[in-house]
PDB file of N, CA and C in Angstrom:
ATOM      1  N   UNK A   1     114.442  85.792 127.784  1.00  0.00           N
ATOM      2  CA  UNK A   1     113.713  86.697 128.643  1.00  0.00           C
ATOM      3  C   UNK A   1     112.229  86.394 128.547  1.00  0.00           C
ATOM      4  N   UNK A   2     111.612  86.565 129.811  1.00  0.00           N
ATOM      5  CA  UNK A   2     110.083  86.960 129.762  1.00  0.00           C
ATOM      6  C   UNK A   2     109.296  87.596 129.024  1.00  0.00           C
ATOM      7  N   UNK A   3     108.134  87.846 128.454  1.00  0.00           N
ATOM      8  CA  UNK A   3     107.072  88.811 128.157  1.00  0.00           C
ATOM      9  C   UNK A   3     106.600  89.369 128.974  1.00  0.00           C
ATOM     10  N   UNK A   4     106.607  90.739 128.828  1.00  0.00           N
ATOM     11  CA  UNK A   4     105.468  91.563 129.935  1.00  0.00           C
ATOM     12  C   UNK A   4     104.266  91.002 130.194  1.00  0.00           C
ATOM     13  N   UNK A   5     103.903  90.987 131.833  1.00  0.00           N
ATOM     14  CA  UNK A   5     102.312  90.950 131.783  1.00  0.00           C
ATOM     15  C   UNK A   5     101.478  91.511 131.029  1.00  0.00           C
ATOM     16  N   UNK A   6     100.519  90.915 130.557  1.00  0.00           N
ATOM     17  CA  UNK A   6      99.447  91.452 129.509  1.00  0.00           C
ATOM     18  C   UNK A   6      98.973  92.989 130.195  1.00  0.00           C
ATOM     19  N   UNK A   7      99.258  93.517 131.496  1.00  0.00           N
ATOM     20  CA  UNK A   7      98.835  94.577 131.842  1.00  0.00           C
ATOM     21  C   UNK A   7      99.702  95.800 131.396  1.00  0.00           C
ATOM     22  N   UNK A   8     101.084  95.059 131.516  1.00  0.00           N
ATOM     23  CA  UNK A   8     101.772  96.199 131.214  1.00  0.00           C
ATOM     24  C   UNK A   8     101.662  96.780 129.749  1.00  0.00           C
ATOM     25  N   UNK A   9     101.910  95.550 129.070  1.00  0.00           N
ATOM     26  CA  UNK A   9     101.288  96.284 127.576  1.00  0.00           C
ATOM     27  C   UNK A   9     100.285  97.244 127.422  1.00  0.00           C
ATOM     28  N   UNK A  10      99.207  96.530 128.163  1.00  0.00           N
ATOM     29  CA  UNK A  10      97.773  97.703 128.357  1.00  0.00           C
ATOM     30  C   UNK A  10      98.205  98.918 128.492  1.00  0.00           C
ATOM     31  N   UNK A  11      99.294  99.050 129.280  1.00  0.00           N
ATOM     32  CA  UNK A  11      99.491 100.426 129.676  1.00  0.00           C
ATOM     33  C   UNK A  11     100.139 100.968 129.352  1.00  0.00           C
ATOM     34  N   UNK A  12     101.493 100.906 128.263  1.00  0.00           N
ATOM     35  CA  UNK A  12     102.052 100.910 127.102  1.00  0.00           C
ATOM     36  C   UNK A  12     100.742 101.714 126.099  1.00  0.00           C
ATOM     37  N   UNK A  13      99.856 100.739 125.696  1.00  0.00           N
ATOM     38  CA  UNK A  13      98.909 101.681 125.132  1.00  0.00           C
ATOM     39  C   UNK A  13      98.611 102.659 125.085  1.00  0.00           C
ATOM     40  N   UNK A  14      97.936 102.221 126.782  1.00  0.00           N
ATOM     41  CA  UNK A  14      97.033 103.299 126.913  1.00  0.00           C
ATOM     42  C   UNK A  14      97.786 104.558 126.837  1.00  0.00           C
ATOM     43  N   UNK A  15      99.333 104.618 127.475  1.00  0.00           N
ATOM     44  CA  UNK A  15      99.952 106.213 127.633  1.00  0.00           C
ATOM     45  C   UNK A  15      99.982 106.848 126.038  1.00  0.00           C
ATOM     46  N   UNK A  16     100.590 105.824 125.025  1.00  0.00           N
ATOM     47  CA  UNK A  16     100.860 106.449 123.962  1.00  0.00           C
ATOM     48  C   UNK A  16      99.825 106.727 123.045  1.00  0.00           C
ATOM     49  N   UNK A  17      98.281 106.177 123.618  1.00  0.00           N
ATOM     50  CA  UNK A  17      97.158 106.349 122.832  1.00  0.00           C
ATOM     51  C   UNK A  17      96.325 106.938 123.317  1.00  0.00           C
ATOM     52  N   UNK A  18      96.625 107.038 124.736  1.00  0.00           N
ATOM     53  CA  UNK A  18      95.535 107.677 125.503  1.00  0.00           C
ATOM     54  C   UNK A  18      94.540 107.496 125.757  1.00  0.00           C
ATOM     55  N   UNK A  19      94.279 106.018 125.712  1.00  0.00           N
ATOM     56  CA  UNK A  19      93.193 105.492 126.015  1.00  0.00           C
ATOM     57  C   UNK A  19      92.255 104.889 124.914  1.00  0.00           C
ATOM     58  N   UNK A  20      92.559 105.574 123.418  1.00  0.00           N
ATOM     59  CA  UNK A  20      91.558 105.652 121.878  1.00  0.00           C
ATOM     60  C   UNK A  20      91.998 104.822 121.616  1.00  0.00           C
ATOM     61  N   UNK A  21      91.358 104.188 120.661  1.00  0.00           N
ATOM     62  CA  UNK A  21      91.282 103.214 119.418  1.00  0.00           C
ATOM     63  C   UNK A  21      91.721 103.492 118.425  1.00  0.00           C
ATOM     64  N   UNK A  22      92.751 103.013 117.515  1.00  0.00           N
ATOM     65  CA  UNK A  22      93.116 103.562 116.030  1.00  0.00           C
ATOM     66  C   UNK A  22      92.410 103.413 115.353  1.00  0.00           C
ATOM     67  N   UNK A  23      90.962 102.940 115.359  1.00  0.00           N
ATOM     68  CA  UNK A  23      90.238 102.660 114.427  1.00  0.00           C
ATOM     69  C   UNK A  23      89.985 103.956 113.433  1.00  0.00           C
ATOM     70  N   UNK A  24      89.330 104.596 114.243  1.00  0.00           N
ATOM     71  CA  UNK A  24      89.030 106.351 113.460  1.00  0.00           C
ATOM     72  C   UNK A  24      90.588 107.140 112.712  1.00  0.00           C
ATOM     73  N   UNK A  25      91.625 106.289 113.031  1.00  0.00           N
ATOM     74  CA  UNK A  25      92.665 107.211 112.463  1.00  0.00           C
ATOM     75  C   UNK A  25      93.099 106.203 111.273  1.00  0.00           C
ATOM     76  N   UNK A  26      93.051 104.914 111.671  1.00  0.00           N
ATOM     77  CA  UNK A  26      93.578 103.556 110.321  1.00  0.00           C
ATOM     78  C   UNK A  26      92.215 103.958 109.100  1.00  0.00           C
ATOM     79  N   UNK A  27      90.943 104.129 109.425  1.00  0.00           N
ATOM     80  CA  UNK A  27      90.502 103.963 108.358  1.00  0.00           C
ATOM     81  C   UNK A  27      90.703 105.167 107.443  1.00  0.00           C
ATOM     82  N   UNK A  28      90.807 106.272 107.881  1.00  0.00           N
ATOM     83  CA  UNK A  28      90.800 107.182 106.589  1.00  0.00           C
ATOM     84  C   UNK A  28      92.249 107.255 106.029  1.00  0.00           C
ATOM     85  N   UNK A  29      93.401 106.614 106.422  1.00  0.00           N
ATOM     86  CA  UNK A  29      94.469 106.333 106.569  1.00  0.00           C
ATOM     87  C   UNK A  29      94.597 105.517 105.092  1.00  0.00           C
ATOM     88  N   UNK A  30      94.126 104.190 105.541  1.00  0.00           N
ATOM     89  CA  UNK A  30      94.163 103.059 104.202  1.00  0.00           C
ATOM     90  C   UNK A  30      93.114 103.928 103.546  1.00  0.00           C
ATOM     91  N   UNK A  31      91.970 104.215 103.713  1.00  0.00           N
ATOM     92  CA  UNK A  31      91.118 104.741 102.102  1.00  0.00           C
ATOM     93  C   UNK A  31      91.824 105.368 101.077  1.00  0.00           C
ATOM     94  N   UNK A  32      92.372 106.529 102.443  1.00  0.00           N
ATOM     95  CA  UNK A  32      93.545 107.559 101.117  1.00  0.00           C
ATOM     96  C   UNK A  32      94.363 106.693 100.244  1.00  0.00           C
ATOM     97  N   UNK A  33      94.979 105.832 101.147  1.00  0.00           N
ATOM     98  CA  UNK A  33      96.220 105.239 100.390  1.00  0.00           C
ATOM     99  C   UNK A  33      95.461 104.339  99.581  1.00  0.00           C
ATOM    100  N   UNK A  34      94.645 103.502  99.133  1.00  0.00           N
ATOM    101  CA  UNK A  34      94.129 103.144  98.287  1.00  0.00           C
ATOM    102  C   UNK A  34      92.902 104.166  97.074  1.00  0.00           C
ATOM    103  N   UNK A  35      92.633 104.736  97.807  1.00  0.00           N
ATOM    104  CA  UNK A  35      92.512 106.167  96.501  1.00  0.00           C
ATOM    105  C   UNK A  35      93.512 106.819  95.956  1.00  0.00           C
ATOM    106  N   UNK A  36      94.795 106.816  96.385  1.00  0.00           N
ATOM    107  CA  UNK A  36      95.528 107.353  96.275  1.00  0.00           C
ATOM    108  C   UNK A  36      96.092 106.705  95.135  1.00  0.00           C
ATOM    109  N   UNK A  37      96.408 105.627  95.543  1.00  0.00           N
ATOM    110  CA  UNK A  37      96.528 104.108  94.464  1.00  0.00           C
ATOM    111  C   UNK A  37      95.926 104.069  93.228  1.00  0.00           C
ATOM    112  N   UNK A  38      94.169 104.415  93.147  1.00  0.00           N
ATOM    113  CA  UNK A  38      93.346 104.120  92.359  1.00  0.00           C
ATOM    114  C   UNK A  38      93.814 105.152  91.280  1.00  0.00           C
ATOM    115  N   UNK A  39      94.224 106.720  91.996  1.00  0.00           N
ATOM    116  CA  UNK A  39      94.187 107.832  91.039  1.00  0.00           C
ATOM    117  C   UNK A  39      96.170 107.308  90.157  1.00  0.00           C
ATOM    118  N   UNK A  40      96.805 106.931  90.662  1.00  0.00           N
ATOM    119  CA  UNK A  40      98.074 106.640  90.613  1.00  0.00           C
ATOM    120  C   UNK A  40      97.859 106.014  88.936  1.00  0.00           C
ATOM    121  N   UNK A  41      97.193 105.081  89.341  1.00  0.00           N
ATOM    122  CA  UNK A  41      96.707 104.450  88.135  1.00  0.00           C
ATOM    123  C   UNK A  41      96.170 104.719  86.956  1.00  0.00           C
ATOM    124  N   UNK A  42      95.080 105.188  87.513  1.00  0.00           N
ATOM    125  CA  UNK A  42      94.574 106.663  86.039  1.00  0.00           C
ATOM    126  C   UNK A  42      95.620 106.992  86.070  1.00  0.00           C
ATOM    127  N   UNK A  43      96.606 107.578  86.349  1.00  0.00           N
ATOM    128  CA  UNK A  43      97.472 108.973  85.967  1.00  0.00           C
ATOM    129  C   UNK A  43      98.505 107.867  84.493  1.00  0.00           C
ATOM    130  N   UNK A  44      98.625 106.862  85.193  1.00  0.00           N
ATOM    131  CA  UNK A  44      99.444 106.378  84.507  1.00  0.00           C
ATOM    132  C   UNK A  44      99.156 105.817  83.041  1.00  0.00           C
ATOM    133  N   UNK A  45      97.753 105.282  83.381  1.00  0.00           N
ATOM    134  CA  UNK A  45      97.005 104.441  81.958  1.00  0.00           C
ATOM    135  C   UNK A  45      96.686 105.658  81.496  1.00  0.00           C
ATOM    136  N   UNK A  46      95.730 106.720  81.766  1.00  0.00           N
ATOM    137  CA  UNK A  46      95.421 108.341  80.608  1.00  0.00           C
ATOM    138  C   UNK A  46      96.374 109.387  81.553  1.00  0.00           C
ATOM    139  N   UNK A  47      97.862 109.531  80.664  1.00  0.00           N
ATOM    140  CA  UNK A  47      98.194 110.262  80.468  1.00  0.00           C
ATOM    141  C   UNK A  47      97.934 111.913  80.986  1.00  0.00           C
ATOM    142  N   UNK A  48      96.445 112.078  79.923  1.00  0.00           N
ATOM    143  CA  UNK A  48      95.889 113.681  80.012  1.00  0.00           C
ATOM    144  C   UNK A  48      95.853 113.694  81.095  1.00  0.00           C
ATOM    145  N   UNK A  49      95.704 112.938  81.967  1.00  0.00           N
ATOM    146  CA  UNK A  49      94.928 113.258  83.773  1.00  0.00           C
ATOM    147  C   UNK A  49      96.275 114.187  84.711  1.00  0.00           C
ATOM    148  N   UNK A  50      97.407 113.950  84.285  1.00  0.00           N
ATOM    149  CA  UNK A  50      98.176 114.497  84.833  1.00  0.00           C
ATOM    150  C   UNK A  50      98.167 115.540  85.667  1.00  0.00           C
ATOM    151  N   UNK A  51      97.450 116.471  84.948  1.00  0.00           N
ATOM    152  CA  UNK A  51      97.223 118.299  85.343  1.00  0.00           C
ATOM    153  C   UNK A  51      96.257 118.193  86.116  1.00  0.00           C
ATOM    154  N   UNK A  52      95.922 117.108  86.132  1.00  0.00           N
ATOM    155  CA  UNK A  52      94.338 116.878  87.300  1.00  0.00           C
ATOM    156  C   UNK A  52      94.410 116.548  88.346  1.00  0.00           C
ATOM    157  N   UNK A  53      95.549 115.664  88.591  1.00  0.00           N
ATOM    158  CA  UNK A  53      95.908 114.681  89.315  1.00  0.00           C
ATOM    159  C   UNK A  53      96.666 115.386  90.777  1.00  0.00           C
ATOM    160  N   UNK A  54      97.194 116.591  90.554  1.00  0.00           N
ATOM    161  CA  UNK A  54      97.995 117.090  91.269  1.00  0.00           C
ATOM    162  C   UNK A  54      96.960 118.073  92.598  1.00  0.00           C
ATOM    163  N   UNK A  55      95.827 118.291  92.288  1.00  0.00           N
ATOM    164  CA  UNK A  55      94.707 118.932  93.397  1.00  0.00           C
ATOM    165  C   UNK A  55      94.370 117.785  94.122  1.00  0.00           C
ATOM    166  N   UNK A  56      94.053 116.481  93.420  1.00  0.00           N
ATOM    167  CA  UNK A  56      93.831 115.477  93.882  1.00  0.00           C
ATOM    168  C   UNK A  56      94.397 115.266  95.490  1.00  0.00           C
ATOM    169  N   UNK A  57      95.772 115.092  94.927  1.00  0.00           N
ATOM    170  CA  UNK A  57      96.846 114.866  96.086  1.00  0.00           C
ATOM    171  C   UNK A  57      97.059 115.260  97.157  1.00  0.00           C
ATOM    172  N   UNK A  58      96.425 116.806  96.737  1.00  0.00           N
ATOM    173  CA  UNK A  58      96.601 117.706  97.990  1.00  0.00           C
ATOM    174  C   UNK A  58      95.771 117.596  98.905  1.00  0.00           C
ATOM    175  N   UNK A  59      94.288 117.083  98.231  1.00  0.00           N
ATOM    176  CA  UNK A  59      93.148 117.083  98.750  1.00  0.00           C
ATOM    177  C   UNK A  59      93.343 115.663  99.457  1.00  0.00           C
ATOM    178  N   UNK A  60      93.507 114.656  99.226  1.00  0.00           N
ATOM    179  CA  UNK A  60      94.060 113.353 100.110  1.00  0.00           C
ATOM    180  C   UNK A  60      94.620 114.311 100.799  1.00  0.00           C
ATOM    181  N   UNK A  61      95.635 114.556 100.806  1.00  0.00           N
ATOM    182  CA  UNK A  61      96.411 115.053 102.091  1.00  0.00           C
ATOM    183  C   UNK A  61      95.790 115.856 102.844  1.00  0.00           C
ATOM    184  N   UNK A  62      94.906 116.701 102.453  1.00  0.00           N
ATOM    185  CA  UNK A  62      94.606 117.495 103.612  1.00  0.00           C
ATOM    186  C   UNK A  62      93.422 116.722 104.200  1.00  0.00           C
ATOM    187  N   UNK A  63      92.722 116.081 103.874  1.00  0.00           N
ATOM    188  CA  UNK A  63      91.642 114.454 104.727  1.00  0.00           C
ATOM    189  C   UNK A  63      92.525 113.934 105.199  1.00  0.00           C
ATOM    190  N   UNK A  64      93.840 113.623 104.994  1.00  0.00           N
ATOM    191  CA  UNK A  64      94.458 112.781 106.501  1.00  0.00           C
ATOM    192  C   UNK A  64      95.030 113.784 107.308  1.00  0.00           C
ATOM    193  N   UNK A  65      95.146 114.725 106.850  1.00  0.00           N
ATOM    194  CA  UNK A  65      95.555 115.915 108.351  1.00  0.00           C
ATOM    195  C   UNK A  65      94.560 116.301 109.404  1.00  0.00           C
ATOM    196  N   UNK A  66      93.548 116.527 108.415  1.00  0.00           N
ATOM    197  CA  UNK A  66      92.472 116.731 109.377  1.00  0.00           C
ATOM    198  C   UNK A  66      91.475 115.888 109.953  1.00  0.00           C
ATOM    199  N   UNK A  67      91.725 114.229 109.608  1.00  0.00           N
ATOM    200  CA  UNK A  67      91.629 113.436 110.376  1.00  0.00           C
ATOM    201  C   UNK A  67      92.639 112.910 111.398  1.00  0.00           C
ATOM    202  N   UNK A  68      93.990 112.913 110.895  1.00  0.00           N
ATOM    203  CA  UNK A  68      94.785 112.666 112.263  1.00  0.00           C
ATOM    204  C   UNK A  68      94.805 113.514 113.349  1.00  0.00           C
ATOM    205  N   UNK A  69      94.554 115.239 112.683  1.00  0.00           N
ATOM    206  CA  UNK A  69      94.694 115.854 113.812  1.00  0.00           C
ATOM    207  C   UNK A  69      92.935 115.825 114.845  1.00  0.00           C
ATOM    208  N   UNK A  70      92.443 115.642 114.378  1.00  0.00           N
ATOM    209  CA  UNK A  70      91.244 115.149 115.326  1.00  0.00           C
ATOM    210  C   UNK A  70      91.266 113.759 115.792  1.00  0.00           C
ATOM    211  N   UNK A  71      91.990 113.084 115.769  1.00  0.00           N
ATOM    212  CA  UNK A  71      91.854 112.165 116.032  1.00  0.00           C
ATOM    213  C   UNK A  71      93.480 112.919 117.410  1.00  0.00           C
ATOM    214  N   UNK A  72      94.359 112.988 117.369  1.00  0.00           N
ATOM    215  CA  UNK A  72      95.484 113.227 117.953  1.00  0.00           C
ATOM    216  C   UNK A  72      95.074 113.994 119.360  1.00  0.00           C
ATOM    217  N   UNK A  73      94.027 115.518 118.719  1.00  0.00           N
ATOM    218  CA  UNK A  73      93.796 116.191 119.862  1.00  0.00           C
ATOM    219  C   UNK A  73      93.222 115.912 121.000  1.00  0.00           C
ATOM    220  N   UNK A  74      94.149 116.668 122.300  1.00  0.00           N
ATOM    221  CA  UNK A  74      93.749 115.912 123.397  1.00  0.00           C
ATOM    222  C   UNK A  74      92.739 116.103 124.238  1.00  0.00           C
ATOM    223  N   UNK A  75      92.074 115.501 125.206  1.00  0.00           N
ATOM    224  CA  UNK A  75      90.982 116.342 125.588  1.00  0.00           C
ATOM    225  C   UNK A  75      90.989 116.213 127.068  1.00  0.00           C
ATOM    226  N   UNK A  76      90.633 117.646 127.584  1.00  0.00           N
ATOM    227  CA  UNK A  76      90.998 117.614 129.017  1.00  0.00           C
ATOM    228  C   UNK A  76      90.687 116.746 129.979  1.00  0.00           C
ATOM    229  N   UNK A  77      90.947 117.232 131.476  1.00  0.00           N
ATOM    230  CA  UNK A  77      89.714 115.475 131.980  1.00  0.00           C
ATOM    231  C   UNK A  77      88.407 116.158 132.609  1.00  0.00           C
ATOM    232  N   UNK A  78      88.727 117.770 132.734  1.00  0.00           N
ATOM    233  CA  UNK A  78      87.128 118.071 133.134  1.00  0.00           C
ATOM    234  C   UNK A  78      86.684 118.753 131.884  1.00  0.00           C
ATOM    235  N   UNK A  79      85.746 118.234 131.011  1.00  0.00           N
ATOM    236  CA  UNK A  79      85.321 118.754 129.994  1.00  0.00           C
ATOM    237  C   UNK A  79      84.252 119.215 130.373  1.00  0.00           C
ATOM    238  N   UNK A  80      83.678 119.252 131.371  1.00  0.00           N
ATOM    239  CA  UNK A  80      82.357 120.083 131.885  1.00  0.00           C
ATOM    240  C   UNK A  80      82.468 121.146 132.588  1.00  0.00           C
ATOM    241  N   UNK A  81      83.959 121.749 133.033  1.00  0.00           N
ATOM    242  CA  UNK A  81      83.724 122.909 133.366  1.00  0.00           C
ATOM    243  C   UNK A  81      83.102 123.627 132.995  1.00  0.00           C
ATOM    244  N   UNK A  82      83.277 124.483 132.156  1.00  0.00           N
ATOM    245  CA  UNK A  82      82.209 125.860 131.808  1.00  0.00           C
ATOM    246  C   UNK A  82      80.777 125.519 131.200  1.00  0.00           C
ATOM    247  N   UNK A  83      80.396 123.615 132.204  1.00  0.00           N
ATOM    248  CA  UNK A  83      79.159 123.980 131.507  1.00  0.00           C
ATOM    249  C   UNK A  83      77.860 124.831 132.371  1.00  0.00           C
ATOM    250  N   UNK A  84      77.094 125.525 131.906  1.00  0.00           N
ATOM    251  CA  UNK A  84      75.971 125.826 132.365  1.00  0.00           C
ATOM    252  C   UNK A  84      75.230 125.274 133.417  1.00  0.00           C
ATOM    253  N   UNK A  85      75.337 123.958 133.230  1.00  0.00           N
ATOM    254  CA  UNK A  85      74.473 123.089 134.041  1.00  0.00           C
ATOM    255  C   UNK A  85      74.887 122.537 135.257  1.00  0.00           C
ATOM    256  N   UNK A  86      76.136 122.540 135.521  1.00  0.00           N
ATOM    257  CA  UNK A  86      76.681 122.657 136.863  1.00  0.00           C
ATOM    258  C   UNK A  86      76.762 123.723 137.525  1.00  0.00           C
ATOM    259  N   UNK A  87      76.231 125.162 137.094  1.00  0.00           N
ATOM    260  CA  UNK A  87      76.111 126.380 138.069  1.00  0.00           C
ATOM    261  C   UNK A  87      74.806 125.608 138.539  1.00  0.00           C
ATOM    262  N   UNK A  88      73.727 125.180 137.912  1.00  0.00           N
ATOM    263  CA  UNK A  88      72.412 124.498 138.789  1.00  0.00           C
ATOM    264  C   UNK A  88      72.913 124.142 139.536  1.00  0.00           C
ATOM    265  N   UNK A  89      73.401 122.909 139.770  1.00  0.00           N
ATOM    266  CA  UNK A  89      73.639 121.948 140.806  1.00  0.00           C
ATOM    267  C   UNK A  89      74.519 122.657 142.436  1.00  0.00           C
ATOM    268  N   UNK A  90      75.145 123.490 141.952  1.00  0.00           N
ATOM    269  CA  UNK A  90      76.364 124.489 143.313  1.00  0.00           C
ATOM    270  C   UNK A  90      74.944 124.327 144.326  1.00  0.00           C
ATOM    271  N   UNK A  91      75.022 124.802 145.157  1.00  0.00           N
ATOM    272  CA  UNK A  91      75.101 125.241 146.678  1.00  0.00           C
ATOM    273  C   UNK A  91      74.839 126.758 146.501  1.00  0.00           C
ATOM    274  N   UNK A  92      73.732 127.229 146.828  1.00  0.00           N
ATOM    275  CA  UNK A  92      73.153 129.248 147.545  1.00  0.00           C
ATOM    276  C   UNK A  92      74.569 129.802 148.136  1.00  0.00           C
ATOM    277  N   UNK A  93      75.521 128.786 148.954  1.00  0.00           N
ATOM    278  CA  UNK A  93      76.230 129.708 149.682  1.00  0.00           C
ATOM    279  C   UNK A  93      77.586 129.876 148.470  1.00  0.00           C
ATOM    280  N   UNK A  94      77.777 128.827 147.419  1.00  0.00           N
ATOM    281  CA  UNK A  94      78.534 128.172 146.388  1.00  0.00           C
ATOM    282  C   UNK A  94      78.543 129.695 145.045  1.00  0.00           C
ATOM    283  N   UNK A  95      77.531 130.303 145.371  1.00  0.00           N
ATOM    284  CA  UNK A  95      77.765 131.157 144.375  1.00  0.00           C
ATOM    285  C   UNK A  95      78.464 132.790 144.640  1.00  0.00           C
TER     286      UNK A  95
END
């Protein structure tokens, strides 16, 4: 079989990404998981860290929630409705 035109992929993307870049969602993504790594390690070489280790975790986790979910949320396509500055611009008869 064929490969898709390079467009269709594009658009493959774009639906399931919506247009964004994973960049803002991969990097805090790998940091965790390599902090995550780093603390893994302490836990294992000192022991004592154990009881420490467990806020840690949570706290990674809640930096990738609240980076995926900003990164996930969607955003409308008129984001300027309610702004201020388009009542300027209307039309005397517009209001």
């Amino acid at each position: 079989m064929t490969e898709p035109a390079e467009g269709s992929r594009r658009g493959i993307w774009s639906r399931y990404f919506r247009g964004r870049r994973p960049g803002p969602l991969v990097g805090p993504w790998v940091s965790s998981l390599i902090f995550a790594g780093l603390v893994y390690y302490l836990e294992r070489t000192i022991p004592a860290l154990h009881d420490v280790v467990g806020p840690v975790y949570w706290l990674l986790v809640a930096i990738v929630v609240v980076a995926t979910g900003r990164w996930i949320r969607a955003r409308s396509a008129d984001r300027r409705g309610k702004d201020r500055r388009r009542l300027d611009r209307r039309e005397p008869e517009d209001i």
